[in-house]
N, C-alpha and C. Protein backbone atom coordinates (compact mmCIF):
# COMPACT_ATOMS: atom_id res chain seq x y z
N UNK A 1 -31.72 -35.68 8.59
CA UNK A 1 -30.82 -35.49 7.46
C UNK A 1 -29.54 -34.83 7.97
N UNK A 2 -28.12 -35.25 7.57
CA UNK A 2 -26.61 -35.13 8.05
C UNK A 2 -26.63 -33.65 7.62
N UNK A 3 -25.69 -32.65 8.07
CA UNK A 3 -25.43 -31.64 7.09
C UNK A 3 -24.68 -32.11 5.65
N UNK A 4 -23.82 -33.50 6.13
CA UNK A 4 -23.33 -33.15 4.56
C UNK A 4 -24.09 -33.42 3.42
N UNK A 5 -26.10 -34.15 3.79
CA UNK A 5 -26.98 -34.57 2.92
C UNK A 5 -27.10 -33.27 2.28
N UNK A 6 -27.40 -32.23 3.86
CA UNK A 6 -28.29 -31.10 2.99
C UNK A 6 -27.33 -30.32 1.88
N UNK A 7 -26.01 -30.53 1.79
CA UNK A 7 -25.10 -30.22 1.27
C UNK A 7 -25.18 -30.38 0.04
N UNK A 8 -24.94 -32.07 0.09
CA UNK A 8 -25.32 -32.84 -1.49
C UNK A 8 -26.64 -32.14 -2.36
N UNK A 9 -27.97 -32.08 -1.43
CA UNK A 9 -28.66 -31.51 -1.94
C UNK A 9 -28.93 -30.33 -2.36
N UNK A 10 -28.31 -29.22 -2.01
CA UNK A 10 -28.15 -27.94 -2.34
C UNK A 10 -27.33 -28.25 -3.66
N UNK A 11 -26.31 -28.47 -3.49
CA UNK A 11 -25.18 -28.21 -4.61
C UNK A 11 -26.17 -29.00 -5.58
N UNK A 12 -26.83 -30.53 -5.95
CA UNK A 12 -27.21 -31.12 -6.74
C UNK A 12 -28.63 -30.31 -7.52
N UNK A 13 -29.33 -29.31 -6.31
CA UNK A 13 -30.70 -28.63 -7.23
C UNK A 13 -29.75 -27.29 -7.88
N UNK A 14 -28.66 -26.66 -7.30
CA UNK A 14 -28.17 -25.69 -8.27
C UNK A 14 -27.84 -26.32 -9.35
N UNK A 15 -27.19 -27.67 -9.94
CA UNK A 15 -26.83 -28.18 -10.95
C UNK A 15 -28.08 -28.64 -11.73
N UNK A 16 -29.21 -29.18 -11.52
CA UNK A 16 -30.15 -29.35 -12.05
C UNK A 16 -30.85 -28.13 -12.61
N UNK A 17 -30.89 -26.74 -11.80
CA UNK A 17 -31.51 -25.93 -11.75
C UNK A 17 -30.45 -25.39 -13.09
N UNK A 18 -29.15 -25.19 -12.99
CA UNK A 18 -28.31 -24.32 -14.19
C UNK A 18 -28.28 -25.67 -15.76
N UNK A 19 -28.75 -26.89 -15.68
CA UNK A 19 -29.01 -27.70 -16.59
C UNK A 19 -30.08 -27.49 -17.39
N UNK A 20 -31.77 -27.53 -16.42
CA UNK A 20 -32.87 -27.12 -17.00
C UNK A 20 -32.92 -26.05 -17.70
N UNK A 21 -31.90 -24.38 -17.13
CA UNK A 21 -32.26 -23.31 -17.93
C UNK A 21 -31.36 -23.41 -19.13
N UNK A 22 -30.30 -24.21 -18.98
CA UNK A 22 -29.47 -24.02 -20.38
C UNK A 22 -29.70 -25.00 -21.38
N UNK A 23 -31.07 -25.80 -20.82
CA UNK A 23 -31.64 -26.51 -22.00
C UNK A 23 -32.88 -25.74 -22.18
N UNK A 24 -33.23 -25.15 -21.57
CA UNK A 24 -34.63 -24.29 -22.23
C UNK A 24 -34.58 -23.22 -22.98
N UNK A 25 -33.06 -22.78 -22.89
CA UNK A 25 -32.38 -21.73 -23.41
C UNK A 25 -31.89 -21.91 -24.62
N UNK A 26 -31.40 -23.29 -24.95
CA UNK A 26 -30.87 -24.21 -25.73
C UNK A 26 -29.50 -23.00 -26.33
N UNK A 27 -29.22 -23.18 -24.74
CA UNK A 27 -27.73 -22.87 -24.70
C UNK A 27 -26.58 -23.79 -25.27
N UNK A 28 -25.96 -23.25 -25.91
CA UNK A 28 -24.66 -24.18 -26.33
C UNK A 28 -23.46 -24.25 -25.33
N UNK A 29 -23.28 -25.61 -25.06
CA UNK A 29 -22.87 -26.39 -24.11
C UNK A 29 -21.75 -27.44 -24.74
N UNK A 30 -20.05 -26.90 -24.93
CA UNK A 30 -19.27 -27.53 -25.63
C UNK A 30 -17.82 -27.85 -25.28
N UNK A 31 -17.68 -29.07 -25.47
CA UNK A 31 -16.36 -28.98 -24.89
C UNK A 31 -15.30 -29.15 -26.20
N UNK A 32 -16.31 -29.18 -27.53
CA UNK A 32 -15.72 -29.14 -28.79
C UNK A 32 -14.86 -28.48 -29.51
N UNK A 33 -14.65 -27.15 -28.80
CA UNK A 33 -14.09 -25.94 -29.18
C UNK A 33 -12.97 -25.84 -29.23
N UNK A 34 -12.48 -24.72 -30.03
CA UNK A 34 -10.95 -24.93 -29.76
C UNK A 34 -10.42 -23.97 -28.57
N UNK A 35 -11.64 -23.34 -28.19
CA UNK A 35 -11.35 -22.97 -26.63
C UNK A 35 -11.42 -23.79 -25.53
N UNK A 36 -10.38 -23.59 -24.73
CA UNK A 36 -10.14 -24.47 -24.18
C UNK A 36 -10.24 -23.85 -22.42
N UNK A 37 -10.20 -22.41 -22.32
CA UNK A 37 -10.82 -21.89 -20.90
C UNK A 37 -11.59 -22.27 -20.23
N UNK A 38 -12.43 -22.63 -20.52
CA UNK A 38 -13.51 -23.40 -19.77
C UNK A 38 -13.18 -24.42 -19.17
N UNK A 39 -12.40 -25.15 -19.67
CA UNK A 39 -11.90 -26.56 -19.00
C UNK A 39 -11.00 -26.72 -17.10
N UNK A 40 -10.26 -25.10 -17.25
CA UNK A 40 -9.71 -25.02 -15.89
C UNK A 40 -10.56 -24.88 -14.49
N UNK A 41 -11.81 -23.86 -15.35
CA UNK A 41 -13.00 -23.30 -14.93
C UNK A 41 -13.48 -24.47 -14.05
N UNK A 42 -14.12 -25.42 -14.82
CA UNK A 42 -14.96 -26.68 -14.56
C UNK A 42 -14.35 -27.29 -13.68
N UNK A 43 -12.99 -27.83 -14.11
CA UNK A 43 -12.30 -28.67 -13.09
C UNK A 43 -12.04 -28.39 -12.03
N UNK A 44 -11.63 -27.21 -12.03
CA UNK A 44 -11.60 -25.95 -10.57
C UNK A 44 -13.01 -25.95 -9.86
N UNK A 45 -13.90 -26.25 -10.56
CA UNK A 45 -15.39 -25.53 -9.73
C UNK A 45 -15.90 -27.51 -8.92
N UNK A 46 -15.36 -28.42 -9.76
CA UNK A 46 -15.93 -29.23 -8.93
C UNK A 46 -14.95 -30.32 -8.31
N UNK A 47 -13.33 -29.70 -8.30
CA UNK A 47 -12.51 -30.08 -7.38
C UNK A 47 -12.74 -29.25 -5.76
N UNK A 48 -13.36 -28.34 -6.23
CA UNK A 48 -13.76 -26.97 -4.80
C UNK A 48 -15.27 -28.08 -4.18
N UNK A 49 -16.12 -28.13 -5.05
CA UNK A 49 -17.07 -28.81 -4.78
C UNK A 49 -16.85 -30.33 -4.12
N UNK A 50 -15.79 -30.89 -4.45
CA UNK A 50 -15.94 -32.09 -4.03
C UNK A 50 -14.64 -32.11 -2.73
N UNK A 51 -14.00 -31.15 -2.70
CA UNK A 51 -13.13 -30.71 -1.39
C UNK A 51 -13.90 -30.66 -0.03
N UNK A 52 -14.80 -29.79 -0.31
CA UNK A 52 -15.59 -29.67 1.07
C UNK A 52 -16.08 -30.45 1.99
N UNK A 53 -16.70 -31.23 1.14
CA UNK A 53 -17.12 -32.67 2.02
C UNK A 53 -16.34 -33.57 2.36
N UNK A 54 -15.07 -33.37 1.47
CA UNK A 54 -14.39 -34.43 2.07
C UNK A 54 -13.31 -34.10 3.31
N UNK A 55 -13.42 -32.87 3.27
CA UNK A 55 -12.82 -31.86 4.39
C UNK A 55 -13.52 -32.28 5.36
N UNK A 56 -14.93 -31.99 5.16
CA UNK A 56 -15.84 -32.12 6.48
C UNK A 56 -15.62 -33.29 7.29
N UNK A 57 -15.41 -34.46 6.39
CA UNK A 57 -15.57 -35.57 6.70
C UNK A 57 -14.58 -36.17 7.82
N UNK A 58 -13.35 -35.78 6.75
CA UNK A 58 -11.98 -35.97 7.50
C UNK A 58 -11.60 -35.53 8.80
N UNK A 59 -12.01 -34.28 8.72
CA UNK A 59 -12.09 -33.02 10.03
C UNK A 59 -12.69 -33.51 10.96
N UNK A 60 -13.83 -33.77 10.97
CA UNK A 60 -14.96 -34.34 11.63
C UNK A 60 -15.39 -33.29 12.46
N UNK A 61 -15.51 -31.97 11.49
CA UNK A 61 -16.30 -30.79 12.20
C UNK A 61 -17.53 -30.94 12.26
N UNK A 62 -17.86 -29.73 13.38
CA UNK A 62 -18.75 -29.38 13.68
C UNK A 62 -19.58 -28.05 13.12
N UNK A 63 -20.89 -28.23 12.77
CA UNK A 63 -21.02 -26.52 11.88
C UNK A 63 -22.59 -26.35 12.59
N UNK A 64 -22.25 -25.33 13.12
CA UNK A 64 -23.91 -24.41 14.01
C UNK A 64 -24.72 -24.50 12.65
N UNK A 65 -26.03 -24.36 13.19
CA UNK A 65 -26.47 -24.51 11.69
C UNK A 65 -26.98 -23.15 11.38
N UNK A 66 -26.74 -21.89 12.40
CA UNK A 66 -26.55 -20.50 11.71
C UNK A 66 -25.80 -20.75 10.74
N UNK A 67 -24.19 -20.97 10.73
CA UNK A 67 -23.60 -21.08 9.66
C UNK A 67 -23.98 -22.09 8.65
N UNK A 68 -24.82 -22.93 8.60
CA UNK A 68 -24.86 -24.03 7.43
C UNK A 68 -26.07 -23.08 6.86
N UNK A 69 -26.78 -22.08 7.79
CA UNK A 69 -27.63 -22.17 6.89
C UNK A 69 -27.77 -20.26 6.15
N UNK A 70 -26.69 -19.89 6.43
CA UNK A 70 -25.93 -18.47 5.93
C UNK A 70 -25.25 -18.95 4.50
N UNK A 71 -24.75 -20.06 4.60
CA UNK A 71 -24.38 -21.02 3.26
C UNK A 71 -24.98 -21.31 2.49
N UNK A 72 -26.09 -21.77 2.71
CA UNK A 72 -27.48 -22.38 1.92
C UNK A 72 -28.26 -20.92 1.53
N UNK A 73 -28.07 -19.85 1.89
CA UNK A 73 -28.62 -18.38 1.77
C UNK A 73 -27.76 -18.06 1.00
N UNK A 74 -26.24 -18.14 0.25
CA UNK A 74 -25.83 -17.50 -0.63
C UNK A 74 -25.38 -18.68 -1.29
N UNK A 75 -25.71 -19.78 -1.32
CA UNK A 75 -25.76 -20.35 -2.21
C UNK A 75 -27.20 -20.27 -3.43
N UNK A 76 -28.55 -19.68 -2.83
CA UNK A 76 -29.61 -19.25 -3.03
C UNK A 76 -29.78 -18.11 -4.28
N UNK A 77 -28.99 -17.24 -3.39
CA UNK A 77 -28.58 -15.74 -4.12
C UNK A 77 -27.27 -16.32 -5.23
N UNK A 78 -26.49 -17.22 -5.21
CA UNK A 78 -25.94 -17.39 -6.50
C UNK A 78 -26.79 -18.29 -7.28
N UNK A 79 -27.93 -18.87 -7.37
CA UNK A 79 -28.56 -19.29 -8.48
C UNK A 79 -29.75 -18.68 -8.69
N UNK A 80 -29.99 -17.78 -7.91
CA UNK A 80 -30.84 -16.24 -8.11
C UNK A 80 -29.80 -15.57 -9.42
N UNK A 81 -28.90 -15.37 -9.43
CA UNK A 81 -28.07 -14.83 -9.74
C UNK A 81 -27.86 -15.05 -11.23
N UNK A 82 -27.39 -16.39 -11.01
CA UNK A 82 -27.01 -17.63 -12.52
C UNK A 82 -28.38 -17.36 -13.35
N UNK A 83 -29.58 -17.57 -12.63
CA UNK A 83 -31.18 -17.50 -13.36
C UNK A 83 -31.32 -16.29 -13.99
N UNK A 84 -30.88 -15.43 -13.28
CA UNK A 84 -31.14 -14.03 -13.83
C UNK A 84 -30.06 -13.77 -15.08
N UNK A 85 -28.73 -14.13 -14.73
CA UNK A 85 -28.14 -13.78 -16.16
C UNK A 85 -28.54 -14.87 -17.45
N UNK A 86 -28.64 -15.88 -16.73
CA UNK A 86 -29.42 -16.91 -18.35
C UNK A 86 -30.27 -16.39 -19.33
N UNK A 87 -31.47 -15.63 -18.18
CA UNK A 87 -32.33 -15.32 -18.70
C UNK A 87 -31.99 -13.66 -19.37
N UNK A 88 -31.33 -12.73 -18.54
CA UNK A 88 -30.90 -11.67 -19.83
C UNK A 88 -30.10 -11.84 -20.95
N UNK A 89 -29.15 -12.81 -20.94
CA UNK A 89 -28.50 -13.50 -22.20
C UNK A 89 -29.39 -13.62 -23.04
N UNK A 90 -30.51 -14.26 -22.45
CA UNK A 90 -31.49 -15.53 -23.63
C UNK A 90 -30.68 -16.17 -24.01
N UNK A 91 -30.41 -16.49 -25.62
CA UNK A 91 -29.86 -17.48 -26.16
C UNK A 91 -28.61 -17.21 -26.74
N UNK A 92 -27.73 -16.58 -25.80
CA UNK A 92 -26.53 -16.18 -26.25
C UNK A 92 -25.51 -17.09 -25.20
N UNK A 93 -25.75 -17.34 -24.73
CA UNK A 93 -24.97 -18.47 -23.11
C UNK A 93 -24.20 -19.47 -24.21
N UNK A 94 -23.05 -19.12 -24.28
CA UNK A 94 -22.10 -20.85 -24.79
C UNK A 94 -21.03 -20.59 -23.93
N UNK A 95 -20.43 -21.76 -23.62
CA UNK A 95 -19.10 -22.52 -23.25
C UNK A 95 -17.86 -21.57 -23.76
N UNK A 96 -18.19 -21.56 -24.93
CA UNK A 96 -17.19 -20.91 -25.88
C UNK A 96 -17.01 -19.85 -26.39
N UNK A 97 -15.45 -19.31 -26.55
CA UNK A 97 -15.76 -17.87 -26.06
C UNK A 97 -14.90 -17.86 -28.53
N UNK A 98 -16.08 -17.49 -29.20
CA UNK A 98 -16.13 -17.13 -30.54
C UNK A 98 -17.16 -16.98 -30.72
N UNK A 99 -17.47 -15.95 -31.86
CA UNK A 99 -18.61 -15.62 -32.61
C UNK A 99 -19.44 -16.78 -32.66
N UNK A 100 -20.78 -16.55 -32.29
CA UNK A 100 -22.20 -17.37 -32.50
C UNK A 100 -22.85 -16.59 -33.61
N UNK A 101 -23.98 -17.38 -33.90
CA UNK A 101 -24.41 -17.29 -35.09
C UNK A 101 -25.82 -15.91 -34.55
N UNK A 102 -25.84 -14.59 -35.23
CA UNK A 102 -26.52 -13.60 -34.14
C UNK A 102 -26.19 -13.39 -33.40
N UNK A 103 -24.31 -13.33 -32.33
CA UNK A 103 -24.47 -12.73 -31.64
C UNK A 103 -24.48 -11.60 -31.31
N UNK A 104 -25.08 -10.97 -30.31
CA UNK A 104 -25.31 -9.71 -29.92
C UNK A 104 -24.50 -9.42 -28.26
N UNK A 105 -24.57 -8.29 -28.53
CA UNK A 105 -23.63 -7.98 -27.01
C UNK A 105 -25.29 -7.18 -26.24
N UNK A 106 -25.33 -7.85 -24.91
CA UNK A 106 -26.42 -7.56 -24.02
C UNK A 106 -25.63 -7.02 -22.90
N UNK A 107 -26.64 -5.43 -22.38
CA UNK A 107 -26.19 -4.73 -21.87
C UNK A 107 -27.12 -4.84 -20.85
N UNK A 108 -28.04 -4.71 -20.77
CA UNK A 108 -29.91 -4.80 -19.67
C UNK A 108 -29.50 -5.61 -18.99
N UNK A 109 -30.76 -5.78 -17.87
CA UNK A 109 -30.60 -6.50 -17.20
C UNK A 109 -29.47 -6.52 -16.08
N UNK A 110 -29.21 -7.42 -15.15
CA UNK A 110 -28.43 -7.57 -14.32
C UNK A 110 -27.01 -7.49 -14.94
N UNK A 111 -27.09 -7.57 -16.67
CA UNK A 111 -25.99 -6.96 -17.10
C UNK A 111 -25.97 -5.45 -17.50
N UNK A 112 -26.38 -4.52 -17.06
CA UNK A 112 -26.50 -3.44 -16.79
C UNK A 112 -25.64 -2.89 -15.76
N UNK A 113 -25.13 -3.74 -14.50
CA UNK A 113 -24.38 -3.31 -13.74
C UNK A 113 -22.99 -4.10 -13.37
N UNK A 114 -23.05 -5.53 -13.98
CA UNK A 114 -21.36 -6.22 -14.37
C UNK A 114 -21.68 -7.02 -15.37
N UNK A 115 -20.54 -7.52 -15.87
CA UNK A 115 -20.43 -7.71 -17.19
C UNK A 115 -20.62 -9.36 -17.29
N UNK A 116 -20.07 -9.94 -15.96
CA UNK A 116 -20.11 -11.31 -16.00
C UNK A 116 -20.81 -12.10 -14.85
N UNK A 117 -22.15 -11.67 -13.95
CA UNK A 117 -22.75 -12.33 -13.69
C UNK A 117 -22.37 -13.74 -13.23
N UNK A 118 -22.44 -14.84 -14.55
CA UNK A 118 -22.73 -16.01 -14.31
C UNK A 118 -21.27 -16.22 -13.25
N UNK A 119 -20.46 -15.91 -13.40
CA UNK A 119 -19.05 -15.92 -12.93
C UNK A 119 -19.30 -15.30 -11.44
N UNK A 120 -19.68 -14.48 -11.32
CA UNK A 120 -20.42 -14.04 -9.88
C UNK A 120 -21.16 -15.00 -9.23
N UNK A 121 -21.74 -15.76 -9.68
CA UNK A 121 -23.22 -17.20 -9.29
C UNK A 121 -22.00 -18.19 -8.85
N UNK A 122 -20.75 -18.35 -9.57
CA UNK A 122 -19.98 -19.67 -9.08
C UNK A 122 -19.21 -19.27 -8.22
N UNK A 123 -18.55 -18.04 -7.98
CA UNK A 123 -17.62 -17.65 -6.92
C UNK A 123 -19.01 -17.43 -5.84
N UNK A 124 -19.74 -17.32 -6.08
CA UNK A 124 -20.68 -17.20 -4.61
C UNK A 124 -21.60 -18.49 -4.59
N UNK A 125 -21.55 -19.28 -5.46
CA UNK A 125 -21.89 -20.83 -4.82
C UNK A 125 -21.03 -21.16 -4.23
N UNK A 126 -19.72 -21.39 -4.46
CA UNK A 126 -17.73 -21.96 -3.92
C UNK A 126 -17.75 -21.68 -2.76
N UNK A 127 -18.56 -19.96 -1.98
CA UNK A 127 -18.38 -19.59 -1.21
C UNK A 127 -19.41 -19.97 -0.42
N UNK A 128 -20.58 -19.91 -0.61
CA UNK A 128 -21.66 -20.82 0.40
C UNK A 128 -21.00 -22.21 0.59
N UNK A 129 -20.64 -22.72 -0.83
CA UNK A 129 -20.48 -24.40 -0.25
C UNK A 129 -19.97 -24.53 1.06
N UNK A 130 -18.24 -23.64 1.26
CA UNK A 130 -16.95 -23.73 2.01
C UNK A 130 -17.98 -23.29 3.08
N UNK A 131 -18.83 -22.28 3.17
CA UNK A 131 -19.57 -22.01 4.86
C UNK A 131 -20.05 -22.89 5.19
N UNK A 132 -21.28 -23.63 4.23
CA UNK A 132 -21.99 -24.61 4.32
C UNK A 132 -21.48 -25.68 5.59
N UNK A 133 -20.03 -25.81 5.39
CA UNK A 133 -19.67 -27.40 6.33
C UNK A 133 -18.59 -26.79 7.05
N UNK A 134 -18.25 -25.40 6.77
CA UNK A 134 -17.10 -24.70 7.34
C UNK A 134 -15.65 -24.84 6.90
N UNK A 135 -15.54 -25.17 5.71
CA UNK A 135 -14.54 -26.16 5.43
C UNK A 135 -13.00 -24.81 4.99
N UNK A 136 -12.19 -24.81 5.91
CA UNK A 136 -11.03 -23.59 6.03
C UNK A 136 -10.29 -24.08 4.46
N UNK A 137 -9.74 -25.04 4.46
CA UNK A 137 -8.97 -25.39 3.85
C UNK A 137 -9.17 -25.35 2.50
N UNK A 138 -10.64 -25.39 1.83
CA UNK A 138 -11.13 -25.61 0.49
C UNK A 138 -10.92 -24.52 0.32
N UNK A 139 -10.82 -23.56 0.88
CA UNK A 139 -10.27 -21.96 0.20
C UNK A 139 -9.50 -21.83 -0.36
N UNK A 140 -8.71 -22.81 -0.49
CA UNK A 140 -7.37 -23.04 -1.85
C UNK A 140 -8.02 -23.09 -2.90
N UNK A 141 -9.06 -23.89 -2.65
CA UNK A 141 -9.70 -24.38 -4.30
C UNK A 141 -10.70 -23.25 -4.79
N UNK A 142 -11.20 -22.52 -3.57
CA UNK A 142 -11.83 -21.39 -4.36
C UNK A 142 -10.89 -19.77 -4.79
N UNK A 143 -10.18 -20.24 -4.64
CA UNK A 143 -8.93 -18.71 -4.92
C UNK A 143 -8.68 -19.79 -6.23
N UNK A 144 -8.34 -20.98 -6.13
CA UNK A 144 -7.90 -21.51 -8.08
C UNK A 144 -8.44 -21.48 -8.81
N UNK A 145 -10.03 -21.82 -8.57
CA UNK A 145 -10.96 -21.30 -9.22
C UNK A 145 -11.07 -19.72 -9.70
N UNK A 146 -10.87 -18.75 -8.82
CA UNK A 146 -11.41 -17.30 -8.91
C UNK A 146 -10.33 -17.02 -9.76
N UNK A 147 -8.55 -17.72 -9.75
CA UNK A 147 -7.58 -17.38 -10.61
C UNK A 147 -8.34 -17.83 -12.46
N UNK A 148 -8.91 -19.16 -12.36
CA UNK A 148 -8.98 -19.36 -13.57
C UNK A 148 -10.27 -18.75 -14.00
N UNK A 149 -10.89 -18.48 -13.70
CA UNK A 149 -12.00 -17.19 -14.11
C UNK A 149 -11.39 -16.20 -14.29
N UNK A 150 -10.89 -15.21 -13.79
CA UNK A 150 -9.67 -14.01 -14.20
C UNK A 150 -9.03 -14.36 -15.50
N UNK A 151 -8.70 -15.90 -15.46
CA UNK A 151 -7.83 -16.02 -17.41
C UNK A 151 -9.32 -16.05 -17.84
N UNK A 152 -10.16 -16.43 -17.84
CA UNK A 152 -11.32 -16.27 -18.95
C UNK A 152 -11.92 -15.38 -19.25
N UNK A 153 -12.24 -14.47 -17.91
CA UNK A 153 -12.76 -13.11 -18.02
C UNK A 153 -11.60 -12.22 -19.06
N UNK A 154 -10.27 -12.51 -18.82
CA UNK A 154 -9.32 -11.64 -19.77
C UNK A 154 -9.65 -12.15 -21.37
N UNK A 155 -9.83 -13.17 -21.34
CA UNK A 155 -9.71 -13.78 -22.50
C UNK A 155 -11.17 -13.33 -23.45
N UNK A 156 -12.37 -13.17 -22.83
CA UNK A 156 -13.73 -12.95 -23.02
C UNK A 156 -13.61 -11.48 -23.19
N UNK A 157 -13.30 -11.07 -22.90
CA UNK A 157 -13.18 -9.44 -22.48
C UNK A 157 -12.57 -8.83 -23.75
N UNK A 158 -11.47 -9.50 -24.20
CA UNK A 158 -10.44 -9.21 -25.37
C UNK A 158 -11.37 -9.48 -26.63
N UNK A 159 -12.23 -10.63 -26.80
CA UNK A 159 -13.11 -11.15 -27.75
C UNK A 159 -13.95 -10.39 -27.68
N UNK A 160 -14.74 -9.80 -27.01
CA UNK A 160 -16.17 -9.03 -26.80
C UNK A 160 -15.25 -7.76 -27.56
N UNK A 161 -14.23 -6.79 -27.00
CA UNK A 161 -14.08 -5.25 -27.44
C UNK A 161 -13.24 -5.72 -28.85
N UNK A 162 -13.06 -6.85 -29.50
CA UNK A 162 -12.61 -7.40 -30.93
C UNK A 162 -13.98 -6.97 -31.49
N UNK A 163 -14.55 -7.89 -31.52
CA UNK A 163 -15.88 -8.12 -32.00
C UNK A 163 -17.27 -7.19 -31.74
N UNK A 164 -17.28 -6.69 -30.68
CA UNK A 164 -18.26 -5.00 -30.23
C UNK A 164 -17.29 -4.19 -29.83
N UNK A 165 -17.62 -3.12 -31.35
CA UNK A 165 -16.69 -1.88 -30.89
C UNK A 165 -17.45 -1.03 -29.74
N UNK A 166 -18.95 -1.22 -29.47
CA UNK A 166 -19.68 -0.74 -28.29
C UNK A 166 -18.50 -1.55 -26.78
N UNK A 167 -18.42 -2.33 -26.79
CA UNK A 167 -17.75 -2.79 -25.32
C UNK A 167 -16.94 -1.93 -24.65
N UNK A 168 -16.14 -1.30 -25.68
CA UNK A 168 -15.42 -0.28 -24.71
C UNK A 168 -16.10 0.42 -23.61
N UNK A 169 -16.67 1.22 -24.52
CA UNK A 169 -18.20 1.92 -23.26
C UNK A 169 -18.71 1.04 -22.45
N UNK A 170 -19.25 -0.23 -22.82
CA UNK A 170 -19.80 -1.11 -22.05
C UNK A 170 -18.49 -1.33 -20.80
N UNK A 171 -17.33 -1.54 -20.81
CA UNK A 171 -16.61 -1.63 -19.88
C UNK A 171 -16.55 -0.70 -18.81
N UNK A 172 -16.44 0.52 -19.46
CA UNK A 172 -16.11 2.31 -18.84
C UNK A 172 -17.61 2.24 -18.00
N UNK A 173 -18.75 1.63 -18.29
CA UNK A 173 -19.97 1.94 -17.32
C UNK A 173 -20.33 0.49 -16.40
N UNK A 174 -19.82 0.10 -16.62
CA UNK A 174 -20.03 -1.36 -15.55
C UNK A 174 -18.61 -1.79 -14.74
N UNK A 175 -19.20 -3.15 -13.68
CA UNK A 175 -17.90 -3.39 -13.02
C UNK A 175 -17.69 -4.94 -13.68
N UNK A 176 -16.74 -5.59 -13.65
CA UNK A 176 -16.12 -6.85 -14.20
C UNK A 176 -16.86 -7.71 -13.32
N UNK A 177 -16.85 -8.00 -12.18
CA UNK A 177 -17.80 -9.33 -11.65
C UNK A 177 -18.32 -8.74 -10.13
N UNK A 178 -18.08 -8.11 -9.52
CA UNK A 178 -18.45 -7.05 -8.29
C UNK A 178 -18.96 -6.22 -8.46
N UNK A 179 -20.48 -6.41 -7.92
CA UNK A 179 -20.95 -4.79 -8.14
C UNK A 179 -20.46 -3.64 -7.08
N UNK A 180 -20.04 -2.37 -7.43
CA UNK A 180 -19.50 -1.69 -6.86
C UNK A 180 -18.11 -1.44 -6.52
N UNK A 181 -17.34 -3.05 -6.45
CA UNK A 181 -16.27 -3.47 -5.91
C UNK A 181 -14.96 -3.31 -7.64
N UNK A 182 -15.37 -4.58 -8.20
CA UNK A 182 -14.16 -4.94 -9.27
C UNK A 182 -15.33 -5.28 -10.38
């Protein structure tokens, strides 16, 4: 098997793997909204995704497979990651950043120590992928990505301390997507 198979295959069980829980979750999943953040998000996450390989390709690098497989290890730990915030959400996970029907602001859990998790799982998949095949150049696409997460996190952030007058505090005791760091 090529590295760029095991590639395909990594990236394709994290997508299966974040599909299954947000249908068991019966997460709402919309592009209906009149939010429209999400959309830079997406396009950003699988223009990064589909950069790499074709980097690899073009390049016609070479990758030790220490490094392919230091890639495939935090690509691991970001759907360790993604699993774990699904599951402290439960059934609060939508696309869209307005009032759901019950929602509640969740503090436990791996949200106990940042606020946005799932956003943590894609900047550290972006970042295994680019090790994965070594790919220098796709680092454009993961800094455009990490920019358009920053407009959503602002945008989410503003909605949450609207809507939970608790968030303030919730902000003052946690970090935004780095634990320890930011």
């Amino acid at each position: 098997m090529s590295q760029v198979h095991i590639y395909a295959l990594v990236i394709a069980l994290y997508g299966i793997m974040d599909i299954v829980i947000q249908k068991n979750k019966k997460s709402i999943v919309s592009l209906k909204s009149k939010d429209r953040t999400y959309l830079p998000v997406l396009i950003s996450f699988i223009i990064t995704l589909a950069a790499v390989p074709f980097e690899y390709n073009i390049l016609h690098k070479q990758v030790s497979w220490p490094v392919m497989i230091s890639g495939i290890i935090i690509c691991i730990i970001a759907a360790s990651i993604r699993i774990k915030g699904h599951l402290d959400l439960g059934h609060g996970f939508s696309t869209r950043v307005e009032k759901q029907e019950n929602h509640k602001l969740v503090t436990s859990g791996i949200y106990s120590l940042i606020r946005h998790p799932m956003y943590l799982a894609i900047i550290l998949l972006l970042t295994g992928a680019c090790l994965m095949l070594k790919a220098a150049f796709s680092w454009i696409f993961v800094i455009l990505n990490f920019y358009t997460l920053h407009i959503r996190i602002k945008k989410e952030e503003k909605f949450m301390s609207e809507n939970f007058p608790e968030y303030v505090s919730y902000i003052n005791k946690t970090y935004k997507l780095f634990p320890f760091l930011y």
